[in-house]
C-alpha atoms as a PDB file:
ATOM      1  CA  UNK A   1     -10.290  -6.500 -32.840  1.00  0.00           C
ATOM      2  CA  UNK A   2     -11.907  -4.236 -30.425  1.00  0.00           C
ATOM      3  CA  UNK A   3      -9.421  -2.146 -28.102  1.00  0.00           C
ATOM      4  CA  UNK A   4      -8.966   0.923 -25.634  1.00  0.00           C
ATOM      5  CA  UNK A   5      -6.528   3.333 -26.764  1.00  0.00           C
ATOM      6  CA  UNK A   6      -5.797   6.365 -25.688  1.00  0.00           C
ATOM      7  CA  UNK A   7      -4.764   9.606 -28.102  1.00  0.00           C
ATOM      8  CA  UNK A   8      -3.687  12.221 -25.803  1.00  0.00           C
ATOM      9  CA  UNK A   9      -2.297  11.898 -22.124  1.00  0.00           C
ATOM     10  CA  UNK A  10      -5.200  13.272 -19.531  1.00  0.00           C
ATOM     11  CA  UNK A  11      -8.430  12.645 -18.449  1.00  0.00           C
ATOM     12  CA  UNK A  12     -11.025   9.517 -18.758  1.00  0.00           C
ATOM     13  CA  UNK A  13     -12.554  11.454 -22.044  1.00  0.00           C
ATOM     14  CA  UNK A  14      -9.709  10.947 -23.885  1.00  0.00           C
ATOM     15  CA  UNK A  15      -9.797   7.026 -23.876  1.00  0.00           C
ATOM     16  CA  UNK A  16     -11.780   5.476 -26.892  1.00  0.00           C
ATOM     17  CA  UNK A  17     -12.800   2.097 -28.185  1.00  0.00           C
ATOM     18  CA  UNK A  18     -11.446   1.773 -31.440  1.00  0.00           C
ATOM     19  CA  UNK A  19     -11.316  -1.075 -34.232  1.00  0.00           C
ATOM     20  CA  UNK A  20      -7.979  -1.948 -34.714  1.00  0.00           C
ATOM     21  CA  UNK A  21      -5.434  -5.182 -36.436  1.00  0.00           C
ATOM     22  CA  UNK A  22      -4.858  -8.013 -34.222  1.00  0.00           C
ATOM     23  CA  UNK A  23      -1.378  -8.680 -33.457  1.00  0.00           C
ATOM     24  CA  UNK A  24       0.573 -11.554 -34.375  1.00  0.00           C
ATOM     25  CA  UNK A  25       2.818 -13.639 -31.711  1.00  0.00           C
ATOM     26  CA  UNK A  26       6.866 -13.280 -32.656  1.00  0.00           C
ATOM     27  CA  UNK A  27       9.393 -15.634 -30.871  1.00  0.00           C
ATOM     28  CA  UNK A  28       8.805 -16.670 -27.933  1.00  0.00           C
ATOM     29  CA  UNK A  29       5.244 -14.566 -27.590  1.00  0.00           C
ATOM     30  CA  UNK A  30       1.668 -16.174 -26.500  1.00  0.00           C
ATOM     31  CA  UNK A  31      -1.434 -15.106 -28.244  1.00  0.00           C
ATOM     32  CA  UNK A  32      -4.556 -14.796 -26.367  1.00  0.00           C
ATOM     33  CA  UNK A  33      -8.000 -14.491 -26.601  1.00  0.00           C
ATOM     34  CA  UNK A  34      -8.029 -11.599 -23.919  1.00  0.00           C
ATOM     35  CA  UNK A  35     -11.410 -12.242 -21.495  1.00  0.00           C
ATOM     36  CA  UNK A  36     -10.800 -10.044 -18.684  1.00  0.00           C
ATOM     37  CA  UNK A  37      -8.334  -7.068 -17.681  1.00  0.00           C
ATOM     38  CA  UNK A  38      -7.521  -5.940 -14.135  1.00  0.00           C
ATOM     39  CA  UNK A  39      -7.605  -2.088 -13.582  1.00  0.00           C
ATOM     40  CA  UNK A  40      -4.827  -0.531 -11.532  1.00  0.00           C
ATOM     41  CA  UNK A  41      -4.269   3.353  -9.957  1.00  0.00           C
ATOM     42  CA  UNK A  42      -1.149   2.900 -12.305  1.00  0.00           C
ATOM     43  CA  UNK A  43      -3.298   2.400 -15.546  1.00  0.00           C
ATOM     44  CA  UNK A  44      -5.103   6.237 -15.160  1.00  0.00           C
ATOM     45  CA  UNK A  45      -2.075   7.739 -13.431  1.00  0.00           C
ATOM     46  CA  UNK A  46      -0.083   6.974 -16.598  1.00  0.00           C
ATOM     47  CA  UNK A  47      -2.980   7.214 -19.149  1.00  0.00           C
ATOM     48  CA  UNK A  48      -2.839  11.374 -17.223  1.00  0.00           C
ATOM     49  CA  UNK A  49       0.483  11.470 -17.842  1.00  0.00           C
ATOM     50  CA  UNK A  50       1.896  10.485 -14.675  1.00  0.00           C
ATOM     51  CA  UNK A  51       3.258   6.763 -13.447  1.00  0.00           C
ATOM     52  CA  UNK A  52       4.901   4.931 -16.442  1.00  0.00           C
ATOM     53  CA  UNK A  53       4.129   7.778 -18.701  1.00  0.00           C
ATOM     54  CA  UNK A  54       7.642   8.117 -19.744  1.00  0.00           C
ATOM     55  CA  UNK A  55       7.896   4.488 -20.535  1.00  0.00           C
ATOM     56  CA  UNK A  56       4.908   4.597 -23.141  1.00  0.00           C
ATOM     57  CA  UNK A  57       6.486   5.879 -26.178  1.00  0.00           C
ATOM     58  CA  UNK A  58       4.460   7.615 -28.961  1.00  0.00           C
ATOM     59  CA  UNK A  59       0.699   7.483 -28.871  1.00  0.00           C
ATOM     60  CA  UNK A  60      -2.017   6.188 -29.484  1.00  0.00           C
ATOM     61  CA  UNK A  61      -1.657   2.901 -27.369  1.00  0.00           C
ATOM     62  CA  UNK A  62      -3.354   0.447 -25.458  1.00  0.00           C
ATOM     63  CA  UNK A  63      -3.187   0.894 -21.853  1.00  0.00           C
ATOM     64  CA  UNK A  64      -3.810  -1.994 -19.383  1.00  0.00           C
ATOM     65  CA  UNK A  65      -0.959  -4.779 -18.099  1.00  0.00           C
ATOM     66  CA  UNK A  66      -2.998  -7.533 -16.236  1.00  0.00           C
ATOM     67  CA  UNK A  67      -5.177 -10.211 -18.824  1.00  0.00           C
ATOM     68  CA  UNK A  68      -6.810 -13.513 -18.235  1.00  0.00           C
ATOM     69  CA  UNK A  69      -7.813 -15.494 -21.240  1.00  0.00           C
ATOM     70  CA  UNK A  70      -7.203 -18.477 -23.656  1.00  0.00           C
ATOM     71  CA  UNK A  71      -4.033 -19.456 -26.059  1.00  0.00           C
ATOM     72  CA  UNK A  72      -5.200 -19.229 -29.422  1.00  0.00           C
ATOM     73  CA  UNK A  73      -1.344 -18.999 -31.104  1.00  0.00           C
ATOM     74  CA  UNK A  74       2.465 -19.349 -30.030  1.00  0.00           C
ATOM     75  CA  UNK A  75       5.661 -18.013 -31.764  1.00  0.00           C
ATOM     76  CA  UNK A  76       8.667 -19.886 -32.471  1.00  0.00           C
ATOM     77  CA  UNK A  77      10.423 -21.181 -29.503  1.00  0.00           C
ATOM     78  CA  UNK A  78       7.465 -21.730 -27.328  1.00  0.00           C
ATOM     79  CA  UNK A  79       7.252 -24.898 -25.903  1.00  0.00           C
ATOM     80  CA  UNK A  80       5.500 -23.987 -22.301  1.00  0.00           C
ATOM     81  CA  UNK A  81       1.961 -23.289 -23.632  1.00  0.00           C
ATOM     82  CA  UNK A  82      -0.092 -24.314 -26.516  1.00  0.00           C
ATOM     83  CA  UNK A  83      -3.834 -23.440 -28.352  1.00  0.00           C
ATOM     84  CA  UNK A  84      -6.808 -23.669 -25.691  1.00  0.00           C
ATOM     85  CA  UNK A  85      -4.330 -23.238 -22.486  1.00  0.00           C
ATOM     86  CA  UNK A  86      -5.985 -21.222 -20.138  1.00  0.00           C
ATOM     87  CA  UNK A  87      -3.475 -18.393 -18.709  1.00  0.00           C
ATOM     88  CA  UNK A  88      -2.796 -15.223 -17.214  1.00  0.00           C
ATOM     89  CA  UNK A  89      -0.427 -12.533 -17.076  1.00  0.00           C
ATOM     90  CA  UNK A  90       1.355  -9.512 -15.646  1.00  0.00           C
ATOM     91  CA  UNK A  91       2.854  -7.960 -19.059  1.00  0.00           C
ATOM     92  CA  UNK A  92       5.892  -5.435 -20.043  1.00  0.00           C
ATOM     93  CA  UNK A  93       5.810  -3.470 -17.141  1.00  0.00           C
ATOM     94  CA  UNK A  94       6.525  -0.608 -17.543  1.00  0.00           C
ATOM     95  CA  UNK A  95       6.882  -0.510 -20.817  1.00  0.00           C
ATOM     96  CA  UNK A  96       3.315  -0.984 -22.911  1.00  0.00           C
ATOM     97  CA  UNK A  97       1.260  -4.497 -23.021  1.00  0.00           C
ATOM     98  CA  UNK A  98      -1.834  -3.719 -24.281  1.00  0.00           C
ATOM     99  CA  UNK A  99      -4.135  -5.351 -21.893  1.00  0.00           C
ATOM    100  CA  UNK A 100      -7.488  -3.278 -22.630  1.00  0.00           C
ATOM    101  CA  UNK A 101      -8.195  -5.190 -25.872  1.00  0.00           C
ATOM    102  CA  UNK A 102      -9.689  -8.074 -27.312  1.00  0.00           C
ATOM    103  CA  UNK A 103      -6.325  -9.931 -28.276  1.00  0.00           C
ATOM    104  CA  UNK A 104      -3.167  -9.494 -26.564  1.00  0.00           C
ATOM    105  CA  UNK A 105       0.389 -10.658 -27.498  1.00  0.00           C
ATOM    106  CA  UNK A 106       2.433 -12.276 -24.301  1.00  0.00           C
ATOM    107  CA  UNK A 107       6.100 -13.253 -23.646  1.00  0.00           C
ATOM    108  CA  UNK A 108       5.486 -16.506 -22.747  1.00  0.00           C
ATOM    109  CA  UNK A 109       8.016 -15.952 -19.654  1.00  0.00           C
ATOM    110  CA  UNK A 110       5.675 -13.565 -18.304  1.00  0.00           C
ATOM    111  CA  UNK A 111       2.712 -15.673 -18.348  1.00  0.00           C
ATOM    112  CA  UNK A 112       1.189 -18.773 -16.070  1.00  0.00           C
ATOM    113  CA  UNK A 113      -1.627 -21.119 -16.466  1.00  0.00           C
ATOM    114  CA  UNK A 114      -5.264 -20.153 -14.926  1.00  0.00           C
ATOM    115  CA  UNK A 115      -5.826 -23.284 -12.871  1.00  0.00           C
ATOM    116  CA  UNK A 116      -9.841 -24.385 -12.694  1.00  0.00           C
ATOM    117  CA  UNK A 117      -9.877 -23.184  -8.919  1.00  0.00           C
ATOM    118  CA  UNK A 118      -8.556 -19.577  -9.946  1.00  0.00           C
ATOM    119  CA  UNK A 119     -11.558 -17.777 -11.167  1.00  0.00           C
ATOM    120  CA  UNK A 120     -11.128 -16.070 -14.701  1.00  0.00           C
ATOM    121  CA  UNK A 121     -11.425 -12.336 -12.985  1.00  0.00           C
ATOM    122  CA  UNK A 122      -9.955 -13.196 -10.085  1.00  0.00           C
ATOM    123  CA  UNK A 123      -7.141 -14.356 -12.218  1.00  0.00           C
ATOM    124  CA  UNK A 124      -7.077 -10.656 -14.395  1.00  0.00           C
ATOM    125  CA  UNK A 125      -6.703  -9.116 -11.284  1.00  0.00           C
ATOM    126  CA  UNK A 126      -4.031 -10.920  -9.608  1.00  0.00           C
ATOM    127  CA  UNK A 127      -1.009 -10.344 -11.441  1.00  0.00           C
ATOM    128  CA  UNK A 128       0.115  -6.641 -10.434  1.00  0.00           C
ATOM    129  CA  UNK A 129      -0.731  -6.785  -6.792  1.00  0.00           C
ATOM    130  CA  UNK A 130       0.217 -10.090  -6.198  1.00  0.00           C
ATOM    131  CA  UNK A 131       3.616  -9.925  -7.506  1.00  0.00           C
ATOM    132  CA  UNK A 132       4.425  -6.745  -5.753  1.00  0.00           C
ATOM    133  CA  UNK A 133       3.494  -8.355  -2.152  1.00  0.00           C
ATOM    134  CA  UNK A 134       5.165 -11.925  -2.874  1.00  0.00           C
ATOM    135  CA  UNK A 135       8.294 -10.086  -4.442  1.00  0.00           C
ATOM    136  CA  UNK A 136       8.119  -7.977  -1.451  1.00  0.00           C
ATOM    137  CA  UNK A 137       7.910 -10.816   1.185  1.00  0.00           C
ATOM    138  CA  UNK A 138      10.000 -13.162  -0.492  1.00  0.00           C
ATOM    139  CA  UNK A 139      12.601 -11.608  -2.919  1.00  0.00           C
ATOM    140  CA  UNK A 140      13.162  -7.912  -1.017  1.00  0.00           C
ATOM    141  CA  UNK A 141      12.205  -9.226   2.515  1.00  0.00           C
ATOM    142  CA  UNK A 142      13.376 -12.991   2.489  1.00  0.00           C
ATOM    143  CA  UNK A 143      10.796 -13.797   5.017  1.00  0.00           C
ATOM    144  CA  UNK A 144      10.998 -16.643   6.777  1.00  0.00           C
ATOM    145  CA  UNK A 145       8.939 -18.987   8.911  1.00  0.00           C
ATOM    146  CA  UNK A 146       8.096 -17.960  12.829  1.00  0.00           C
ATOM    147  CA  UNK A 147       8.887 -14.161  12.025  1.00  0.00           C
ATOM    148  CA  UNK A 148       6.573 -11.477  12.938  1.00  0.00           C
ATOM    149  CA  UNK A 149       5.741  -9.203   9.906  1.00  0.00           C
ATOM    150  CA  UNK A 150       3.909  -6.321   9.967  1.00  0.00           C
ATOM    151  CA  UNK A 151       1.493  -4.709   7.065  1.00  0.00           C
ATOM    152  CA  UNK A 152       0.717  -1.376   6.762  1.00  0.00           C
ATOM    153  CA  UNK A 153      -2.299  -1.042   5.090  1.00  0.00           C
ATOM    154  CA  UNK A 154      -3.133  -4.553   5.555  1.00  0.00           C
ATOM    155  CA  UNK A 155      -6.696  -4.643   3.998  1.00  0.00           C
ATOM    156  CA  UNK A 156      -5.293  -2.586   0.853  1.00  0.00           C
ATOM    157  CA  UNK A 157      -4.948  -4.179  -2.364  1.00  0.00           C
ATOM    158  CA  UNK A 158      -1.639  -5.492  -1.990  1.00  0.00           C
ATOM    159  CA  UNK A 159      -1.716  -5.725   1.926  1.00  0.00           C
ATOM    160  CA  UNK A 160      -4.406  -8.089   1.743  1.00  0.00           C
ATOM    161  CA  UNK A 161      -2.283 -10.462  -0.499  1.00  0.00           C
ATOM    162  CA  UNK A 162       0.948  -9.410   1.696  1.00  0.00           C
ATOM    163  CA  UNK A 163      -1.202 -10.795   4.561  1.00  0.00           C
ATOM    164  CA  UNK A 164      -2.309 -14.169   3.170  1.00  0.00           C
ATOM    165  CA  UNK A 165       1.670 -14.422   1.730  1.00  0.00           C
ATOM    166  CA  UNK A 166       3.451 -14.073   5.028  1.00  0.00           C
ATOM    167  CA  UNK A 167       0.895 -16.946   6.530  1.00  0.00           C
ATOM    168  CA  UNK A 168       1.516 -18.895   4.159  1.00  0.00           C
ATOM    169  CA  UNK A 169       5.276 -18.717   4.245  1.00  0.00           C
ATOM    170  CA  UNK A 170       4.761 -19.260   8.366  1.00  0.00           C
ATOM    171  CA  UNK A 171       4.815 -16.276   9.535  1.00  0.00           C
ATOM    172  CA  UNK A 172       2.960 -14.189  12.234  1.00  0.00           C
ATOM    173  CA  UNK A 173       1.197 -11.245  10.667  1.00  0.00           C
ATOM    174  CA  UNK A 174       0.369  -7.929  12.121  1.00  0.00           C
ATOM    175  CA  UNK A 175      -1.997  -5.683  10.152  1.00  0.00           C
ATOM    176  CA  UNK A 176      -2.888  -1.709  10.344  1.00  0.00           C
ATOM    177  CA  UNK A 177      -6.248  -0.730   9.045  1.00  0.00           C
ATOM    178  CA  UNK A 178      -9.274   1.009  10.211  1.00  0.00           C
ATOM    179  CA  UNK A 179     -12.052  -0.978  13.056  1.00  0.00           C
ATOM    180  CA  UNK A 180     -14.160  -1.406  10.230  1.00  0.00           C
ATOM    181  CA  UNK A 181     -11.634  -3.947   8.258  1.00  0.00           C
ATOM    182  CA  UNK A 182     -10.478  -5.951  11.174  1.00  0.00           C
ATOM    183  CA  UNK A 183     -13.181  -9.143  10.603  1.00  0.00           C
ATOM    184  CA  UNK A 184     -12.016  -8.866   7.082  1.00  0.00           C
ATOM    185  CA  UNK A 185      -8.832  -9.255   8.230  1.00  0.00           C
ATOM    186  CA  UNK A 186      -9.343 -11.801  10.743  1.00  0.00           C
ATOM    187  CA  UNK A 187     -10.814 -13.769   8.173  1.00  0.00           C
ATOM    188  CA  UNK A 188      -7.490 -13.891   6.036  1.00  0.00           C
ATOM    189  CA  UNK A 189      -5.496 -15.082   8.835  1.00  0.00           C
ATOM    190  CA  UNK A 190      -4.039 -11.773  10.394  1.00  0.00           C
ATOM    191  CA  UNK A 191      -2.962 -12.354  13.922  1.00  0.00           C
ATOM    192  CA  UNK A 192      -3.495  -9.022  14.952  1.00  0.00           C
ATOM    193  CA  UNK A 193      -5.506  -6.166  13.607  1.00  0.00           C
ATOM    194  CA  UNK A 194      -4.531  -2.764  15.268  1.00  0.00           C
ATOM    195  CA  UNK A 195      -6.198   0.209  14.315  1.00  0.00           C
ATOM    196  CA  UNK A 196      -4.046   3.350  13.050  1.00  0.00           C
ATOM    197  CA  UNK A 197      -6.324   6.011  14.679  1.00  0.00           C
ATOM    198  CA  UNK A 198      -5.905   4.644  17.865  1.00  0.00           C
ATOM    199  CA  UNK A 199      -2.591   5.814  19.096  1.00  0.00           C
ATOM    200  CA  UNK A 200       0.688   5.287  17.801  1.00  0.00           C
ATOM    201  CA  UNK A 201       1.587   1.849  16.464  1.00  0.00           C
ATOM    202  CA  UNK A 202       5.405   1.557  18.560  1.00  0.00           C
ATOM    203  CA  UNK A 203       3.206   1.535  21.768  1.00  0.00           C
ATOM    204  CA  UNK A 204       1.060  -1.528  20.610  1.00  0.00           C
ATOM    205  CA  UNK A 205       3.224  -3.157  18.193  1.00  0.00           C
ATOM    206  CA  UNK A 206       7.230  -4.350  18.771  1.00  0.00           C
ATOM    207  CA  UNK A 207       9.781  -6.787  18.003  1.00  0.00           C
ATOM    208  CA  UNK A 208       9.021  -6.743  13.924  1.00  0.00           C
ATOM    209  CA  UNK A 209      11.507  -9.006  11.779  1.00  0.00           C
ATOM    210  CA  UNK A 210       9.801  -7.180   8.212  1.00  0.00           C
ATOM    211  CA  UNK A 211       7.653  -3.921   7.569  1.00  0.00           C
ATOM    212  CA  UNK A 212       5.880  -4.175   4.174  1.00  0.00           C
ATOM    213  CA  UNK A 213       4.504  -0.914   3.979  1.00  0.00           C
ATOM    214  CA  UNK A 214       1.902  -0.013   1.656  1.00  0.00           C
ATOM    215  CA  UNK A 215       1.170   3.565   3.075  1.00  0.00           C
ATOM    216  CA  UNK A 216       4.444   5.779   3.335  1.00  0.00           C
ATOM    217  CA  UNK A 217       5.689   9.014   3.934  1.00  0.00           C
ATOM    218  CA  UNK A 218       5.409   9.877   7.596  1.00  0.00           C
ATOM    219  CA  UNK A 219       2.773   6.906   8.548  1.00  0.00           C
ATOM    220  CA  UNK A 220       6.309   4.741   6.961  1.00  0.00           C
ATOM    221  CA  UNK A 221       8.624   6.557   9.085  1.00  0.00           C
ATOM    222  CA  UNK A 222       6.782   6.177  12.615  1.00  0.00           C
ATOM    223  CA  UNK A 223       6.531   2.898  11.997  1.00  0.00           C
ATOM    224  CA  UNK A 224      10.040   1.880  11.650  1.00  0.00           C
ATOM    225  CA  UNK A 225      10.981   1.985  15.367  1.00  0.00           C
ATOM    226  CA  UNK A 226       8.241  -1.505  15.474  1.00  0.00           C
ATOM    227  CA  UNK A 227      11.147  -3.373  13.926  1.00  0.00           C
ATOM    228  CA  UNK A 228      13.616  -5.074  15.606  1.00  0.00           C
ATOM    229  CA  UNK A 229      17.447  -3.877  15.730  1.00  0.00           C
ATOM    230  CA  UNK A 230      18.649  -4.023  11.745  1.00  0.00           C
ATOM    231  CA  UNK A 231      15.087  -4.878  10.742  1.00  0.00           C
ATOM    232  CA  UNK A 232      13.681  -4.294   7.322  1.00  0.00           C
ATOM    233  CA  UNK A 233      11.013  -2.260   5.950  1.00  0.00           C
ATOM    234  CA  UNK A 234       9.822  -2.537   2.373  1.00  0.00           C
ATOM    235  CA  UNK A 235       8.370   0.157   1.177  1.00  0.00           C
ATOM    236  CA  UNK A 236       5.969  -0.191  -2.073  1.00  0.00           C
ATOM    237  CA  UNK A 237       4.776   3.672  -2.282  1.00  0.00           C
ATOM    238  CA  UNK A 238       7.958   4.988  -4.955  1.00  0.00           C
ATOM    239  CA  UNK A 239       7.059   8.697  -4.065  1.00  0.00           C
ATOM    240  CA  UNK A 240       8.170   8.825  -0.385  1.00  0.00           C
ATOM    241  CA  UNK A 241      11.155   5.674  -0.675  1.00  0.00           C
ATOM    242  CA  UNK A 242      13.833   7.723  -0.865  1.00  0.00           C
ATOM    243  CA  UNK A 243      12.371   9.947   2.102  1.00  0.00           C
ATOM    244  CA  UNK A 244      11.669   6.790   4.230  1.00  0.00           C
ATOM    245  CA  UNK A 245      15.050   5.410   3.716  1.00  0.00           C
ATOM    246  CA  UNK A 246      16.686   8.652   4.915  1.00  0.00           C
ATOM    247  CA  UNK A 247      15.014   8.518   7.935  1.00  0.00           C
ATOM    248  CA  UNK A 248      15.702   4.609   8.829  1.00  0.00           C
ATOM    249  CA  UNK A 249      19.400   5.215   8.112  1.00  0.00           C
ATOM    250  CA  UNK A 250      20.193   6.682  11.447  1.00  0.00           C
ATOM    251  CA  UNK A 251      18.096   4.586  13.483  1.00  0.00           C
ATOM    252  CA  UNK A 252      19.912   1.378  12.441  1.00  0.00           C
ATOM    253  CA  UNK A 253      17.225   0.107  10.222  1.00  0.00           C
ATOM    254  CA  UNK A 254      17.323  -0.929   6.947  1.00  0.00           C
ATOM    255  CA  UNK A 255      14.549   0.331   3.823  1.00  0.00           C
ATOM    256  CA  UNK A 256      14.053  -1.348   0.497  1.00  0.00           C
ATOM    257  CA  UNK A 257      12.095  -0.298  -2.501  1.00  0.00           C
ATOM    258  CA  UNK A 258      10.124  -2.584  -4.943  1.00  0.00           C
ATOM    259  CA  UNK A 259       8.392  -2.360  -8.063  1.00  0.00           C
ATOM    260  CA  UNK A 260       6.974  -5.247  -9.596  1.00  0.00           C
ATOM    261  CA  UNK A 261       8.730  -7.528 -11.988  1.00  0.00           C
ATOM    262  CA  UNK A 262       6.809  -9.566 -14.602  1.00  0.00           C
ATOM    263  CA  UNK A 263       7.221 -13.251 -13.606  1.00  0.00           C
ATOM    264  CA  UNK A 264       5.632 -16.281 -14.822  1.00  0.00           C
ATOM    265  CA  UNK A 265       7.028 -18.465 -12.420  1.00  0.00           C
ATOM    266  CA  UNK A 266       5.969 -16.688  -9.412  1.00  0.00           C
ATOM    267  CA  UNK A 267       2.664 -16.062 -11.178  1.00  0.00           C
ATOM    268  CA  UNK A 268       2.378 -19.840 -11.037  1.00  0.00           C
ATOM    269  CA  UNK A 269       3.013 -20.227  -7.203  1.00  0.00           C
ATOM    270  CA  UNK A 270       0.325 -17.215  -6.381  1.00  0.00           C
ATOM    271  CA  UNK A 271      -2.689 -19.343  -8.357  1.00  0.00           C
ATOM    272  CA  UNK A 272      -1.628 -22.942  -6.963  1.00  0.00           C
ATOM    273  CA  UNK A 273      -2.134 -20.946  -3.543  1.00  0.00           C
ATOM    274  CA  UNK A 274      -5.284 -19.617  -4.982  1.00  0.00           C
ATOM    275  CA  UNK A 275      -6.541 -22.708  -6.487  1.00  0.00           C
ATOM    276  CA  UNK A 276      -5.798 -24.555  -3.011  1.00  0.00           C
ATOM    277  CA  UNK A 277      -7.881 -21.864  -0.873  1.00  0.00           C
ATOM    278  CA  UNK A 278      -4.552 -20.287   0.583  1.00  0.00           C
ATOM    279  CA  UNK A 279      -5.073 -16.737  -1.083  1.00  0.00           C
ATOM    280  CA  UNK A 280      -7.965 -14.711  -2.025  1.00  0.00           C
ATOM    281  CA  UNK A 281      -8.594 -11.678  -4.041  1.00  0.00           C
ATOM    282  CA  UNK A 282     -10.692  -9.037  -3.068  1.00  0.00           C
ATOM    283  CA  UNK A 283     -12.679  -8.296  -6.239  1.00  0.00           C
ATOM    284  CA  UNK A 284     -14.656  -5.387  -6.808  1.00  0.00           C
ATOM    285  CA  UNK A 285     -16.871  -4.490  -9.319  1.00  0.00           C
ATOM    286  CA  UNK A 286     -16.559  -5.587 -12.928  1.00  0.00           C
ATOM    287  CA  UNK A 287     -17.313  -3.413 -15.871  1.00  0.00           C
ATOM    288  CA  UNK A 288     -17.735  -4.183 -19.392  1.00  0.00           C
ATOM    289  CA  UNK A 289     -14.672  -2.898 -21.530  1.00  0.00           C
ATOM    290  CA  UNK A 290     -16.572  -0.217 -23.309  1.00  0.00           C
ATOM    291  CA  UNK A 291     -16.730   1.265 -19.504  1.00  0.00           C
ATOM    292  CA  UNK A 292     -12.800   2.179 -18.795  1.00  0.00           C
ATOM    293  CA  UNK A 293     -13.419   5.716 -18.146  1.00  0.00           C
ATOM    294  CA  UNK A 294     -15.879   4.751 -15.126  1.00  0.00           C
ATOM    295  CA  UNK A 295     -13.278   1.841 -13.910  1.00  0.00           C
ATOM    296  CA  UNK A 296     -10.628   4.844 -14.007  1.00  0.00           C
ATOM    297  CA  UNK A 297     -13.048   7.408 -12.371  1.00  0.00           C
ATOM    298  CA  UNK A 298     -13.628   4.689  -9.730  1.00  0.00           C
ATOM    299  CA  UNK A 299     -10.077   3.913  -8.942  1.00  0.00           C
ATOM    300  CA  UNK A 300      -9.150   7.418  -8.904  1.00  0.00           C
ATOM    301  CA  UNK A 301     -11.966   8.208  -6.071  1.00  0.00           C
ATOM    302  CA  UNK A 302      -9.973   6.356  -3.509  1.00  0.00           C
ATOM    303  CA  UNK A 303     -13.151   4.654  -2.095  1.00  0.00           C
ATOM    304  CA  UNK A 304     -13.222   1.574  -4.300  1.00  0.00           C
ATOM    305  CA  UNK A 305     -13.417  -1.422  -2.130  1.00  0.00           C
ATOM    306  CA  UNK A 306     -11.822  -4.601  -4.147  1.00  0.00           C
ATOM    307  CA  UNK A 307     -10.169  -4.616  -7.538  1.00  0.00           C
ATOM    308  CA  UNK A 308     -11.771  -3.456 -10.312  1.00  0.00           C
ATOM    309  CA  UNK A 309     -11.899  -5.795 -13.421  1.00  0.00           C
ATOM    310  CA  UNK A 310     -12.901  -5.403 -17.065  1.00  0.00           C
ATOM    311  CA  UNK A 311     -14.832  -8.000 -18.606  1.00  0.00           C
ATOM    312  CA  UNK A 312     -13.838  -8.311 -22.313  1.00  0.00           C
END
């Protein structure tokens, strides 16, 4: 099969597309016929030696976590899935999954069927960014119907998921972002669209049950006097949690971290809400797989606009 790998940690140059064996499902593994892999700041941070460099192990390998495609095998012990099933997946994190290649092996846990009103892209780009907001919302934050969250960087890749998840689950959503994303926004059901360069956000914005806060640092740390008394803020930038926290601590509110957890299940509930119209990923462009260095070089400009998929 055909597959990205990469030989040496650093730039774009150093990823190749290579001829290599197919792997072979073991118990309780899915394979697939891959079609389509999302592309995540995570994927060239690590492939330069950064983000889940450490969890990589010897090189060459395959970069690439997120994959849409069809069953064409299962192991022993699968029972869930079978030849010609349509799924998609979130793999390994943080350890290596192989994504960015023609077949991919899958624990079958960590997979969920593509329904026919969750487009196959759509569906490769789903997994990383959706998890982190729902896990964020429901699992860190525990939100709950009638409470007023607030997303910071609300038309970001996962704060435009955070802010279709929180209306979903009932809630009334706040969102930062510049004038120019506030129809976009509006469109996905945000209550309120304030923009960050106007002023500072604790003189338009109070009374917050939940903070998910995609920004962090500083921008994280004026925000927290929005929430109520012994609200929460989640905080999905890893860099600055620890800083954030620190800072909440004497004020009387509470900070949690996140990263994202493979999850099948939950990967299930994000496409039925997909499928039904209730969430909708902004895509980006989509490049053939031979064309990872530009979907990296992309990414790492910071002025991509949607996610950016590989087409397989």
């Amino acid at each position: 099969m055909k597959a990205i790998r990469l030989h040496a940690f650093g730039g774009p140059e150093n990823l190749r597309l290579e001829e290599v064996d197919q792997p072979c499902p073991g118990a309780g593994e899915v394979l697939l016929r891959n079609r389509a892999a999302g592309v995540n700041p995570i994927d060239w941070k690590t492939c330069a030696g950064g983000g889940a460099s450490a969890f990589i192990g010897e090189l060459p390998f395959i970069p690439g976590w997120e994959c849409a495609g069809t069953v064409v095998a299962v192991g022993s012990g699968v029972e869930a899935f079978r030849s010609g099933d349509e799924v998609f997946g979130f793999l390994r994190f943080p350890n290596p999954a192989g994504c960015f290649a023609e077949y991919v092996v899958a624990p079958a846990g960590q997979l969920a069927r593509r329904p026919p009103g969750l487009e196959l892209h759509a569906a490769a780009g789903l997994g990383l960014a959706g998890l982190t907001a729902f896990q964020a919302l429901h699992d860190k934050g525990g939100v709950q119907a009638g409470q007023r969250v607030l997303v910071l960087a609300a038309a970001g890749g996962v704060g435009h998921l955070a802010v279709q998840l929180a209306k979903a689950a009932g809630a009334e959503v706040v969102g930062t972002a510049s004038s120019a994303n506030q129809e976009f926004l509006q469109r996905l059901g945000c209550d309120q669209v304030v923009d960050y360069h106007h002023g500072a956000l604790t003189a338009r914005i109070n009374a917050v049950d939940l903070i998910i806060d995609g920004v962090g640092g500083q921008t994280a740390i004026d925000a927290l006097p929005c929430l109520k008394a012994g609200g929460l803020m989640v905080t999905l930038p890893s860099v600055t949690a620890a800083q954030v926290s620190a800072a909440a601590e004497p004020q009387g509110y509470r900070v949690e971290g996140i990263r994202a957890q493979p999850n099948g299940r939950q990967l299930g509930q994000l496409a039925e809400l997909a499928a039904a119209g209730k969430l909708q990923l902004s895509l980006g462009q989509v490049l053939p797989l031979a064309e990872v260095a530009e979907a990296f070089r992309l990414s790492a400009s910071g002025h991509q606009r949607g996610k950016l998929i590989l087409d397989i």
